[in-house]
PDB file of N, CA and C in Angstrom:
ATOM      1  N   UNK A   1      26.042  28.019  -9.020  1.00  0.00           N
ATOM      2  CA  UNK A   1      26.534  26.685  -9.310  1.00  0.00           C
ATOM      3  C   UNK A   1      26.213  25.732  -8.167  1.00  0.00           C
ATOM      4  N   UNK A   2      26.617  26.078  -6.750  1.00  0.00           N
ATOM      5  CA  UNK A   2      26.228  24.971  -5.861  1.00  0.00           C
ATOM      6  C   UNK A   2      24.882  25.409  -5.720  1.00  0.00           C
ATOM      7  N   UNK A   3      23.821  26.297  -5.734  1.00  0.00           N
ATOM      8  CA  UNK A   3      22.685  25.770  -6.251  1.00  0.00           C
ATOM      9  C   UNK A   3      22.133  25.006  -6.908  1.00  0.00           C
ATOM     10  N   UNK A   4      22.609  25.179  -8.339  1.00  0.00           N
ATOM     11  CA  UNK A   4      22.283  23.670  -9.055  1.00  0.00           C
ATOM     12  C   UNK A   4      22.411  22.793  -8.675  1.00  0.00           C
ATOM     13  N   UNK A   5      23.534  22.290  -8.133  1.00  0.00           N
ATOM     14  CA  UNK A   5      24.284  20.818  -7.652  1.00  0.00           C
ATOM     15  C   UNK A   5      23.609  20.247  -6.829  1.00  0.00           C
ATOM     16  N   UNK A   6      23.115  21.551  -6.033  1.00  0.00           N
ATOM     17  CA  UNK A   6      22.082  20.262  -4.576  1.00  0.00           C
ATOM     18  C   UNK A   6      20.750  20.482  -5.215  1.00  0.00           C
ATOM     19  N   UNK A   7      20.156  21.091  -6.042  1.00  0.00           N
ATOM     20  CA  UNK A   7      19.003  20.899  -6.684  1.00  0.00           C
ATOM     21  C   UNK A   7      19.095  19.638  -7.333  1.00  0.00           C
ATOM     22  N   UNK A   8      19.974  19.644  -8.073  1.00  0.00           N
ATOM     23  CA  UNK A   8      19.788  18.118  -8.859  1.00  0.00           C
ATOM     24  C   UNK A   8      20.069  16.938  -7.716  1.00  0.00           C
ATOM     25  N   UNK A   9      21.167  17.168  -7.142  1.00  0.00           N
ATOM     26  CA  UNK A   9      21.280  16.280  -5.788  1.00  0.00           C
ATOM     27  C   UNK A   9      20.228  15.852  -5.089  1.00  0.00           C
ATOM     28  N   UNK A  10      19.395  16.658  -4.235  1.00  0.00           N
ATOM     29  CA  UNK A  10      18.243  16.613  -4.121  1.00  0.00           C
ATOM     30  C   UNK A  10      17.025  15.657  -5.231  1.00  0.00           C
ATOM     31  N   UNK A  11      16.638  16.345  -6.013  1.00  0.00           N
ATOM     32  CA  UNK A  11      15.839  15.555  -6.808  1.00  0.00           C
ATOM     33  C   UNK A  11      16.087  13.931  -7.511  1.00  0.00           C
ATOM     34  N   UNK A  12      17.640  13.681  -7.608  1.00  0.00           N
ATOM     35  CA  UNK A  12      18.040  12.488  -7.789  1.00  0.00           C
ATOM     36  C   UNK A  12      17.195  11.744  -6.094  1.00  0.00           C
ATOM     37  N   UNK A  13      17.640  12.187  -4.864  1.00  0.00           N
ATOM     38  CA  UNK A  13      17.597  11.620  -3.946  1.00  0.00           C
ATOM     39  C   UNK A  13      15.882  11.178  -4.107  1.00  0.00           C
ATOM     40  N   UNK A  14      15.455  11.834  -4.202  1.00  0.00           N
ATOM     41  CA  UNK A  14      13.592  12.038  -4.552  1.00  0.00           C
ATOM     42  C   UNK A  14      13.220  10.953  -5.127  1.00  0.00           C
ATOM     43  N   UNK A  15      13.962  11.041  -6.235  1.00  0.00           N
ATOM     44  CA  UNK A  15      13.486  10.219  -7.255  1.00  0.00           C
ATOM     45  C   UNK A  15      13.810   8.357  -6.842  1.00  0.00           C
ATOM     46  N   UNK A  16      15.372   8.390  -6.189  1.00  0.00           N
ATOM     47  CA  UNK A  16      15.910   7.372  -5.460  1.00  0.00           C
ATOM     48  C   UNK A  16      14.547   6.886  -4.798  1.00  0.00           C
ATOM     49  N   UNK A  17      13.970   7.484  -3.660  1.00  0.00           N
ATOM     50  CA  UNK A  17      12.598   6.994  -2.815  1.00  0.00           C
ATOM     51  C   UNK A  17      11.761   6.792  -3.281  1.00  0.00           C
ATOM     52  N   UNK A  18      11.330   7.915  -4.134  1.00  0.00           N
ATOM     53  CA  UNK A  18       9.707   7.449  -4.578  1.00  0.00           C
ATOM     54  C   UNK A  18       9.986   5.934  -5.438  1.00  0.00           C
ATOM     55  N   UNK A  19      11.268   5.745  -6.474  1.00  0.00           N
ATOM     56  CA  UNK A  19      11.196   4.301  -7.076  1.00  0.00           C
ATOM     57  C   UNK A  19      11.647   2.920  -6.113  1.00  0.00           C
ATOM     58  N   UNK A  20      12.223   3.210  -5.050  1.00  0.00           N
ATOM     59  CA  UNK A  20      12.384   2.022  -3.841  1.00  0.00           C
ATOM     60  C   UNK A  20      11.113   1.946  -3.260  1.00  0.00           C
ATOM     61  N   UNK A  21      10.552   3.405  -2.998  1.00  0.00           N
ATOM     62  CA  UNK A  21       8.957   3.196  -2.239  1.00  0.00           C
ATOM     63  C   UNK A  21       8.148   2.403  -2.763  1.00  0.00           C
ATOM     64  N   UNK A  22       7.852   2.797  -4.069  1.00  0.00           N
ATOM     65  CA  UNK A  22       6.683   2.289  -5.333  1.00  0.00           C
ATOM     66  C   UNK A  22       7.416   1.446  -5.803  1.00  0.00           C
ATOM     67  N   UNK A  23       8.303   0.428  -5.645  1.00  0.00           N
ATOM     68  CA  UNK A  23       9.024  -0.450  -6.785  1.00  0.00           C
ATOM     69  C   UNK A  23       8.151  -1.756  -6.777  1.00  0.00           C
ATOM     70  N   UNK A  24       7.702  -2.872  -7.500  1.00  0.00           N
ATOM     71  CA  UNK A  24       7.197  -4.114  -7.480  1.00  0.00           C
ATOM     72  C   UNK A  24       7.545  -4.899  -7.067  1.00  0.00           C
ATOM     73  N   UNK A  25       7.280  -6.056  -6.743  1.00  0.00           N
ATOM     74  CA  UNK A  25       7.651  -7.056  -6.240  1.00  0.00           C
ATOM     75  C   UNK A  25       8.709  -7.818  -7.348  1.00  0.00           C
ATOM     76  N   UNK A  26       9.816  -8.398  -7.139  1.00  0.00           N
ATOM     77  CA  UNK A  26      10.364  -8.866  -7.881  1.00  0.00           C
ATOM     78  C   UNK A  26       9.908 -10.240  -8.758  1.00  0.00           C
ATOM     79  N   UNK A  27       9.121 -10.623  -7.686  1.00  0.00           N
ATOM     80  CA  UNK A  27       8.489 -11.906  -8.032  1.00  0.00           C
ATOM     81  C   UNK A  27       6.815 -11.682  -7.917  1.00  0.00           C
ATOM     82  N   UNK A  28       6.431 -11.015  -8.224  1.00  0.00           N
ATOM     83  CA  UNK A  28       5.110 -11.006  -8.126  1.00  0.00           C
ATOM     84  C   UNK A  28       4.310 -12.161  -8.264  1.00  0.00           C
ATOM     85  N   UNK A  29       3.172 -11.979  -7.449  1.00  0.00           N
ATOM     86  CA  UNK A  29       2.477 -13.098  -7.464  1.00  0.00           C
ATOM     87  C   UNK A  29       1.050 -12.867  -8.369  1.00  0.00           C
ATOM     88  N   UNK A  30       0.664 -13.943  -9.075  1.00  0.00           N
ATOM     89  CA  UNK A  30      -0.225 -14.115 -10.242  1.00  0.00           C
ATOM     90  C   UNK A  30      -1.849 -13.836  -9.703  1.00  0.00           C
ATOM     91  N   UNK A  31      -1.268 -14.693  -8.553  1.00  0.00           N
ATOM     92  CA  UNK A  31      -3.214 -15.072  -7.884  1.00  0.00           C
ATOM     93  C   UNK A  31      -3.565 -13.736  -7.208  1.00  0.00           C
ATOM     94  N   UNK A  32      -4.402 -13.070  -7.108  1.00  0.00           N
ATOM     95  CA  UNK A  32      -4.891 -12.036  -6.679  1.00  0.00           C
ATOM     96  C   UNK A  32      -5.903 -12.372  -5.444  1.00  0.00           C
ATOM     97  N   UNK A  33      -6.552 -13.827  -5.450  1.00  0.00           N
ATOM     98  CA  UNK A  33      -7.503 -14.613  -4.348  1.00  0.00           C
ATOM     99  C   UNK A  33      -6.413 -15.362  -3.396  1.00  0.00           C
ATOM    100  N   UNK A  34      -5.131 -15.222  -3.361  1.00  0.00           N
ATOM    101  CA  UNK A  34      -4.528 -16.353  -2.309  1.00  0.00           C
ATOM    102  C   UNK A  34      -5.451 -15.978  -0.647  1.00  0.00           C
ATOM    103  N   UNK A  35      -5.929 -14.886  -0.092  1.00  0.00           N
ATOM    104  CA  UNK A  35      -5.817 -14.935   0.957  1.00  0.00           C
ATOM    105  C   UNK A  35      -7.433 -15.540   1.285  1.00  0.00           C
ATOM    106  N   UNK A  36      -7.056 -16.463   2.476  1.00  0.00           N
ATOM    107  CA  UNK A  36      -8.599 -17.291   2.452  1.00  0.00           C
ATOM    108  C   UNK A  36      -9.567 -16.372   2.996  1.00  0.00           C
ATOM    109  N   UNK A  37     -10.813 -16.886   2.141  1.00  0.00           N
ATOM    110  CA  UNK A  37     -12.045 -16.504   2.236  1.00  0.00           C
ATOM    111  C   UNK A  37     -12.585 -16.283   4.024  1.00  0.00           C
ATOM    112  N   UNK A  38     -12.344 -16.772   4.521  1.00  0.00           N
ATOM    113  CA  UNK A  38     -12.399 -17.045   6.346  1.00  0.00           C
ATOM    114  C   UNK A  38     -11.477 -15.801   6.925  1.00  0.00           C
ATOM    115  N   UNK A  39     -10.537 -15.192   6.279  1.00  0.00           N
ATOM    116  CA  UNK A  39      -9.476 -14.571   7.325  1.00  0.00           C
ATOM    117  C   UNK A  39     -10.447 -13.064   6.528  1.00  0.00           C
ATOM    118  N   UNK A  40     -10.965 -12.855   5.103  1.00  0.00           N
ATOM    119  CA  UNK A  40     -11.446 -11.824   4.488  1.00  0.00           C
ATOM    120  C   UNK A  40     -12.805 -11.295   5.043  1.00  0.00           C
ATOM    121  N   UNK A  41     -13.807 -12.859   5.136  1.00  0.00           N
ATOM    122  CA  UNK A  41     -14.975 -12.071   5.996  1.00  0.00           C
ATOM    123  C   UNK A  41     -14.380 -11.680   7.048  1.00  0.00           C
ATOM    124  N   UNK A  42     -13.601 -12.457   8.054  1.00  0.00           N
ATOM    125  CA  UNK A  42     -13.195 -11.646   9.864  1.00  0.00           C
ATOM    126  C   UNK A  42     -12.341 -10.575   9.790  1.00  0.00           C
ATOM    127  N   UNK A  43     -11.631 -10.259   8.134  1.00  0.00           N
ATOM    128  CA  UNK A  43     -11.308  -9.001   8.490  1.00  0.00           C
ATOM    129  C   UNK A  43     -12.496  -7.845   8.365  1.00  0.00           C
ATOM    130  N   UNK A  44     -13.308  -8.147   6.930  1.00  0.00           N
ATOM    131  CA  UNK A  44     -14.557  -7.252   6.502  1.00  0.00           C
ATOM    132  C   UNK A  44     -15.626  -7.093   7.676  1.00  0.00           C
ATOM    133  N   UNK A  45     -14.817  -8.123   9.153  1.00  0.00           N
ATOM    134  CA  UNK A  45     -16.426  -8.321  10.200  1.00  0.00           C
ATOM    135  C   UNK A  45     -16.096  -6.682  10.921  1.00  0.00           C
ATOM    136  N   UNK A  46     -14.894  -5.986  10.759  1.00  0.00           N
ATOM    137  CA  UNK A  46     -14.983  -5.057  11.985  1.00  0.00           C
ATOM    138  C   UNK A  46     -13.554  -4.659  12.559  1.00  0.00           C
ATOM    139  N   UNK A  47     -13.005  -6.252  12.480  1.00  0.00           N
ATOM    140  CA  UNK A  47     -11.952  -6.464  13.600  1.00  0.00           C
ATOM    141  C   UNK A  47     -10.992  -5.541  13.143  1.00  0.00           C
ATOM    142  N   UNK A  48     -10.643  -4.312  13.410  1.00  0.00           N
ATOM    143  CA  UNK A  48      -9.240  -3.843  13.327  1.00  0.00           C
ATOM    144  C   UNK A  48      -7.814  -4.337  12.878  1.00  0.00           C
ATOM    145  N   UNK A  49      -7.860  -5.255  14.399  1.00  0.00           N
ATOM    146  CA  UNK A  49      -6.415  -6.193  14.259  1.00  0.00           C
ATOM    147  C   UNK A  49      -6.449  -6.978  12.920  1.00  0.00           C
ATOM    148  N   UNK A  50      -7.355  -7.568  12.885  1.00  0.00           N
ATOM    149  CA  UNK A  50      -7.773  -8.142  11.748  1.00  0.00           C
ATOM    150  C   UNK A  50      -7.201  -7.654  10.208  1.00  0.00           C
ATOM    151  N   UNK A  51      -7.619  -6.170  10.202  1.00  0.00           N
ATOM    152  CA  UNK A  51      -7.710  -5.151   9.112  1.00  0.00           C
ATOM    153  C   UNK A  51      -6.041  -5.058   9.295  1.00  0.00           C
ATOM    154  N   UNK A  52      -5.505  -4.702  10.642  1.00  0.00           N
ATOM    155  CA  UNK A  52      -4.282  -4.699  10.327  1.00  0.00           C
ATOM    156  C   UNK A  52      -3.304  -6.034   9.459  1.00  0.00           C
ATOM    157  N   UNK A  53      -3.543  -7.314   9.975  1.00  0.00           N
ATOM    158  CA  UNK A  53      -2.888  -7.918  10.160  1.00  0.00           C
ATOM    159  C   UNK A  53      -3.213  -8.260   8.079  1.00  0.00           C
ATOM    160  N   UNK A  54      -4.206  -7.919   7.659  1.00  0.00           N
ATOM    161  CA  UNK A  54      -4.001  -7.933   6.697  1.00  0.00           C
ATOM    162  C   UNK A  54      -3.745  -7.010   5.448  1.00  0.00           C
ATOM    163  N   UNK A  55      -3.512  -5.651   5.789  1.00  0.00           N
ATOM    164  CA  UNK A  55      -2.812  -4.593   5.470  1.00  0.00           C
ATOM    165  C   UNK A  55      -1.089  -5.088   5.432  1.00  0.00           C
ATOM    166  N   UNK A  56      -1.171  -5.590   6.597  1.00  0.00           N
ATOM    167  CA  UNK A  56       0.626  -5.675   6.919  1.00  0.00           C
ATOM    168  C   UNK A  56       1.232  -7.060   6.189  1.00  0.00           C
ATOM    169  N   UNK A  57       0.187  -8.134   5.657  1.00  0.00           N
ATOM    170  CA  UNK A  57       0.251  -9.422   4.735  1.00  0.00           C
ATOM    171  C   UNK A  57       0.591  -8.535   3.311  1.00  0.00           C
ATOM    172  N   UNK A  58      -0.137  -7.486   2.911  1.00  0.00           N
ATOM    173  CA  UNK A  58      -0.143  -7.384   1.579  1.00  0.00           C
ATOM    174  C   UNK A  58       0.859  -6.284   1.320  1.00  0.00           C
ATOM    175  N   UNK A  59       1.399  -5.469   2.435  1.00  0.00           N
ATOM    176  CA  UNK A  59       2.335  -4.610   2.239  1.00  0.00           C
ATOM    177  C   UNK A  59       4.138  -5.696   1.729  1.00  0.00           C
ATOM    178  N   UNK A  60       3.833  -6.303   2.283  1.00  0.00           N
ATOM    179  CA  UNK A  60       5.143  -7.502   1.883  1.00  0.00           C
ATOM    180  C   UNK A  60       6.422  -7.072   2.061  1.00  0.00           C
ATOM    181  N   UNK A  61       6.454  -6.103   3.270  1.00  0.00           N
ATOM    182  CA  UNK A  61       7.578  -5.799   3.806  1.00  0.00           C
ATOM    183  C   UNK A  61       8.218  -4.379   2.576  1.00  0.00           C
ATOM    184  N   UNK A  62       7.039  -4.237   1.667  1.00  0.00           N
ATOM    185  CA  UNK A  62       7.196  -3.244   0.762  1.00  0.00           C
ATOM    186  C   UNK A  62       7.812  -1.621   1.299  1.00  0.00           C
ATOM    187  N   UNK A  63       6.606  -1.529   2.474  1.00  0.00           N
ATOM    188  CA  UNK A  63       6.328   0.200   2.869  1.00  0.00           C
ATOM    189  C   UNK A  63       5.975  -0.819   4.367  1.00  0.00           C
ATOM    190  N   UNK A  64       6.885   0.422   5.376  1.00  0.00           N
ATOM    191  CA  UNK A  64       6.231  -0.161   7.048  1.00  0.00           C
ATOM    192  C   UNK A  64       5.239   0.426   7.310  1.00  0.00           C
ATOM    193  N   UNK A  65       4.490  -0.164   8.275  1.00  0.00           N
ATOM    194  CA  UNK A  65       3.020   0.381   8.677  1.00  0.00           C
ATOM    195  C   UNK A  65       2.902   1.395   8.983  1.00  0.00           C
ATOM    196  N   UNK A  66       4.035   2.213   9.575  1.00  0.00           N
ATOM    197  CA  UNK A  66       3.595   3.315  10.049  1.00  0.00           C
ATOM    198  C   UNK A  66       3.364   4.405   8.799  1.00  0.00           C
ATOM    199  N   UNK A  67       4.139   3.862   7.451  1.00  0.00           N
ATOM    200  CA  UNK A  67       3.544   5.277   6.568  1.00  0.00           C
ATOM    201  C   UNK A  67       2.153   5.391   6.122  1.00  0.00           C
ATOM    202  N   UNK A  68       1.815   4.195   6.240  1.00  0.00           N
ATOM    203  CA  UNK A  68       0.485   3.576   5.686  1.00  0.00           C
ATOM    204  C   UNK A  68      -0.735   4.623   6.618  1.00  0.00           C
ATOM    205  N   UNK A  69      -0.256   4.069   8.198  1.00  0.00           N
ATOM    206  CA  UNK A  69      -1.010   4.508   9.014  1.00  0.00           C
ATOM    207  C   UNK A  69      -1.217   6.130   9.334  1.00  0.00           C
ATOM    208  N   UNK A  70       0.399   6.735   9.245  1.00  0.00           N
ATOM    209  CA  UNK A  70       0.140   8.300   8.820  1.00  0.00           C
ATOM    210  C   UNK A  70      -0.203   8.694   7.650  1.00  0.00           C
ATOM    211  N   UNK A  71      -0.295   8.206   6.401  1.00  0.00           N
ATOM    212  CA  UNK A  71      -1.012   8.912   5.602  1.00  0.00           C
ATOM    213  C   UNK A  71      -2.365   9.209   5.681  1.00  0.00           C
ATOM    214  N   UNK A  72      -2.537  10.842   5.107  1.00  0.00           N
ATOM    215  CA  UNK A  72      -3.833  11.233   5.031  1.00  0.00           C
ATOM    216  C   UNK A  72      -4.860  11.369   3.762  1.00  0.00           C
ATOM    217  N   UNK A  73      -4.889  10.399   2.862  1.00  0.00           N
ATOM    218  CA  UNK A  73      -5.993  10.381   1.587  1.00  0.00           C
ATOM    219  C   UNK A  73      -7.675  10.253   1.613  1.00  0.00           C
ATOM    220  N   UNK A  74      -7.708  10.676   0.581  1.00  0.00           N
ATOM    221  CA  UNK A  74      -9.466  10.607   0.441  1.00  0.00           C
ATOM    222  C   UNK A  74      -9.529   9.185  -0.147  1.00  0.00           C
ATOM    223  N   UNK A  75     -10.493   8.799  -0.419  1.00  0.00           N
ATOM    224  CA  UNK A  75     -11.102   7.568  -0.397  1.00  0.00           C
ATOM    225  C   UNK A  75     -10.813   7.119  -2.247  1.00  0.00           C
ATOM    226  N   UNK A  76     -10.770   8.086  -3.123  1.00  0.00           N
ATOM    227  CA  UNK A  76     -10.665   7.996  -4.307  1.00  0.00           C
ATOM    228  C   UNK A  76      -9.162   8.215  -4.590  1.00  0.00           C
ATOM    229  N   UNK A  77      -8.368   8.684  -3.297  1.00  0.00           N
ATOM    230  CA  UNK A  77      -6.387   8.538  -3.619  1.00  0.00           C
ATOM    231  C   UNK A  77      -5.919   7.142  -3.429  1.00  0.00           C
ATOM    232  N   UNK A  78      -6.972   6.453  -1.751  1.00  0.00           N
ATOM    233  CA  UNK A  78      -6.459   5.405  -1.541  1.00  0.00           C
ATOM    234  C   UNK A  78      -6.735   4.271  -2.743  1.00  0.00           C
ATOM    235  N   UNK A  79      -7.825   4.670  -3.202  1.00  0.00           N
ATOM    236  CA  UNK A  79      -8.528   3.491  -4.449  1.00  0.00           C
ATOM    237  C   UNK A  79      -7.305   3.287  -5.877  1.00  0.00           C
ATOM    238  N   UNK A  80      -6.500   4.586  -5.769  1.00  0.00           N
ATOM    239  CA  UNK A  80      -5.414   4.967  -7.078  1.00  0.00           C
ATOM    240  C   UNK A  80      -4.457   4.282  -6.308  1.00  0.00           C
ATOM    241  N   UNK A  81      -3.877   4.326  -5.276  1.00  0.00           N
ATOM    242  CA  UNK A  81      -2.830   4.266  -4.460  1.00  0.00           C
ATOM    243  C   UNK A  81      -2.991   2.634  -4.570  1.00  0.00           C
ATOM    244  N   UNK A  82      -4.027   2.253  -4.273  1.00  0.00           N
ATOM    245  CA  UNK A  82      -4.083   0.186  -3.925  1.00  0.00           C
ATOM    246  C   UNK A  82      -3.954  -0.193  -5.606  1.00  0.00           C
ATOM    247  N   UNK A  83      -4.783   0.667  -6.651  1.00  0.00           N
ATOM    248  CA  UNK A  83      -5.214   0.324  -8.089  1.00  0.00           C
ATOM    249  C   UNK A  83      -2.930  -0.074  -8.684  1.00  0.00           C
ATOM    250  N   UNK A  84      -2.403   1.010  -8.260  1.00  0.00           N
ATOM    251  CA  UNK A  84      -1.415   1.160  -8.491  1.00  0.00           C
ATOM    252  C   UNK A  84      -0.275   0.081  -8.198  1.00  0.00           C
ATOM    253  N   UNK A  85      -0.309   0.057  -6.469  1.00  0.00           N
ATOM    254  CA  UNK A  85      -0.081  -1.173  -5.990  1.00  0.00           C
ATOM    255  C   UNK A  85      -0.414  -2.629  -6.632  1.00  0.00           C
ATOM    256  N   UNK A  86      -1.846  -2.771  -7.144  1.00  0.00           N
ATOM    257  CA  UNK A  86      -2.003  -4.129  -7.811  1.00  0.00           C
ATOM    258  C   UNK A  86      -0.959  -3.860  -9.043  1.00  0.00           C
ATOM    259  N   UNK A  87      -0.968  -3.026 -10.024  1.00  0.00           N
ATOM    260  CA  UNK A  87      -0.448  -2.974 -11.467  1.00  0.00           C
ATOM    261  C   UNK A  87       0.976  -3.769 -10.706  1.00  0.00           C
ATOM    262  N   UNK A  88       1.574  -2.699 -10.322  1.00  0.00           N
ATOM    263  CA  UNK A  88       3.428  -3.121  -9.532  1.00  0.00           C
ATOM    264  C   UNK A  88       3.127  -4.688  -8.729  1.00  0.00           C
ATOM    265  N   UNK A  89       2.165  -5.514  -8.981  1.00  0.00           N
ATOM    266  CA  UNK A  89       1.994  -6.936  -8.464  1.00  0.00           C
ATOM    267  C   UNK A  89       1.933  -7.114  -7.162  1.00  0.00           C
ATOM    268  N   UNK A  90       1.198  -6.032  -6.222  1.00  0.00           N
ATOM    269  CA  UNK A  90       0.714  -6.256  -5.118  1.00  0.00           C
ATOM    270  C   UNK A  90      -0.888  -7.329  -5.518  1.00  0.00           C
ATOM    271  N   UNK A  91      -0.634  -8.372  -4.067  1.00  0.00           N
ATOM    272  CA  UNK A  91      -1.538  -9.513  -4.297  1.00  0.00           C
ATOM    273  C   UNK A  91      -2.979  -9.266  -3.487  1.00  0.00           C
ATOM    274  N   UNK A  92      -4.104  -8.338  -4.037  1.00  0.00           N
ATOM    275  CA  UNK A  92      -4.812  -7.463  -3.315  1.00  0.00           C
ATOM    276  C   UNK A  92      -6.356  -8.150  -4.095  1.00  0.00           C
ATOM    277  N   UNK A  93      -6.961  -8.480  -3.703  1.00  0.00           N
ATOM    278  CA  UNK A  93      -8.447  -9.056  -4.698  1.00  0.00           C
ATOM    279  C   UNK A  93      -9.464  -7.560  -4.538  1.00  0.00           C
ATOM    280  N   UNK A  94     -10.262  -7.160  -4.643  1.00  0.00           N
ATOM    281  CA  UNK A  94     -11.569  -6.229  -5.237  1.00  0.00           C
ATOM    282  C   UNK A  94     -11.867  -6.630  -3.715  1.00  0.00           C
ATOM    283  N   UNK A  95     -12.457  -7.487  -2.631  1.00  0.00           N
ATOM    284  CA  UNK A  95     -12.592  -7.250  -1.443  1.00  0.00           C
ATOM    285  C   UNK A  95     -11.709  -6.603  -0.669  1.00  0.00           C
ATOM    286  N   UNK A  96     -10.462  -7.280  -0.250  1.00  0.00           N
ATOM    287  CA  UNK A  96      -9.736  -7.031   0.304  1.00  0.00           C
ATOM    288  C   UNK A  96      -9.120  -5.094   0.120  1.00  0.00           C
ATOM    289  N   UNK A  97      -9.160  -4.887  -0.788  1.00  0.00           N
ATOM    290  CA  UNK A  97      -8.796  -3.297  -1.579  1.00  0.00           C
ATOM    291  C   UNK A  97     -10.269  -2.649  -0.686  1.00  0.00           C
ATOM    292  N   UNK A  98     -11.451  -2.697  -0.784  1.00  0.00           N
ATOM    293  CA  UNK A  98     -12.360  -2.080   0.326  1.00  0.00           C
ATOM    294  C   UNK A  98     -12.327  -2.447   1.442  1.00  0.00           C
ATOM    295  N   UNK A  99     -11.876  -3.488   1.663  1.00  0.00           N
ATOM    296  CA  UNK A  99     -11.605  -3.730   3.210  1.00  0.00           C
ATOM    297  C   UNK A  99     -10.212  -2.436   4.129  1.00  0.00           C
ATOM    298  N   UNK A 100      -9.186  -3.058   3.450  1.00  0.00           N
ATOM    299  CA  UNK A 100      -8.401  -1.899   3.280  1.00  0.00           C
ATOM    300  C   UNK A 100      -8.711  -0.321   3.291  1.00  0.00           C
ATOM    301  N   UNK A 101      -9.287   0.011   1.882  1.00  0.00           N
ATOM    302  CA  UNK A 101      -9.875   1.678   2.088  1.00  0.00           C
ATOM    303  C   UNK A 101     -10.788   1.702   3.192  1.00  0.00           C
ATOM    304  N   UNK A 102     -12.050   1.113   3.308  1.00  0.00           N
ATOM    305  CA  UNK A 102     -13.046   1.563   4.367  1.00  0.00           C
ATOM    306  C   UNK A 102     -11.855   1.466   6.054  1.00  0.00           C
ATOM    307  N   UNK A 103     -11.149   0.696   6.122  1.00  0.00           N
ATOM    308  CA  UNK A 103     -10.241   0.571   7.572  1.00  0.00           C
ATOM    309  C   UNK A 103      -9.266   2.123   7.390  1.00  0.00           C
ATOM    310  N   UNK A 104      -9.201   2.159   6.353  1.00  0.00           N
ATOM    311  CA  UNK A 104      -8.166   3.375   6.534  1.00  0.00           C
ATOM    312  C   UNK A 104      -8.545   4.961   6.634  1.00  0.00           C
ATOM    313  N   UNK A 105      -9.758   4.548   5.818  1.00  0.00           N
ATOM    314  CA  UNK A 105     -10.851   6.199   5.729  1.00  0.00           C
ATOM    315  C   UNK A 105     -11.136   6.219   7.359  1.00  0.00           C
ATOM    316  N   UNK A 106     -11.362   5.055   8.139  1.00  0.00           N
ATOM    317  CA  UNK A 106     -12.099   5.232   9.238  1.00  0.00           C
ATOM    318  C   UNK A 106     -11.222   5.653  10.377  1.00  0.00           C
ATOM    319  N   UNK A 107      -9.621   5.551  10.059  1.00  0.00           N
ATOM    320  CA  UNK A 107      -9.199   6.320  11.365  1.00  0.00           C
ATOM    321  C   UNK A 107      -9.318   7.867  11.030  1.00  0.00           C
ATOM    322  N   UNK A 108      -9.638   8.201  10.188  1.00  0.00           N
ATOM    323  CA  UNK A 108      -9.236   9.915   9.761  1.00  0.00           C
ATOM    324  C   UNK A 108     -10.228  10.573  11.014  1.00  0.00           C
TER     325      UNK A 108
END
């Protein structure tokens, strides 16, 4: 019996995170291009900080950097992982989403 109890206990708690982790924006935003064209090439130029500072724009206080930065995915999890993020109304354009994966494949 108290097996069961913290099994289900447990898995409620699970379930609690993964839907606060992955939850949407309440207000999602429509435009998928808000972030200017100027801040996208100097992030796509190289710059790290850059890469960060716009990782940490589109996370929206969602997930802190550091899980971002310890996770370990292949290049086709992170592509599901951002694809996913847009559906739940993360504001991410088709550049910015490779800017993102190629910065993140490259610390591995």
């Amino acid at each position: 019996m108290k097996t069961r109890l913290l099994t289900v206990i447990v898995i409620i708690s699970l379930l609690a995170i993964v839907l606060t982790a992955c939850g949407g924006s309440q207000n999602p935003s429509s435009n998928n291009s808000s972030q200017p064209a100027a801040a996208v090439t100097s992030a796509s130029s190289g710059s790290g900080t850059d890469t960060m500072a716009l990782i940490q724009e589109k996370l929206q206080n969602h997930h802190g950097i550091d899980r971002i930065l310890n996770a370990q995915h292949t290049r086709e999890e992170w592509n599901n992982t951002l694809d996913r993020m847009i559906r739940y109304g993360a504001n991410i354009n088709d550049q910015e989403k490779q800017i993102i994966i190629d910065y993140l494949m490259s610390r591995q």
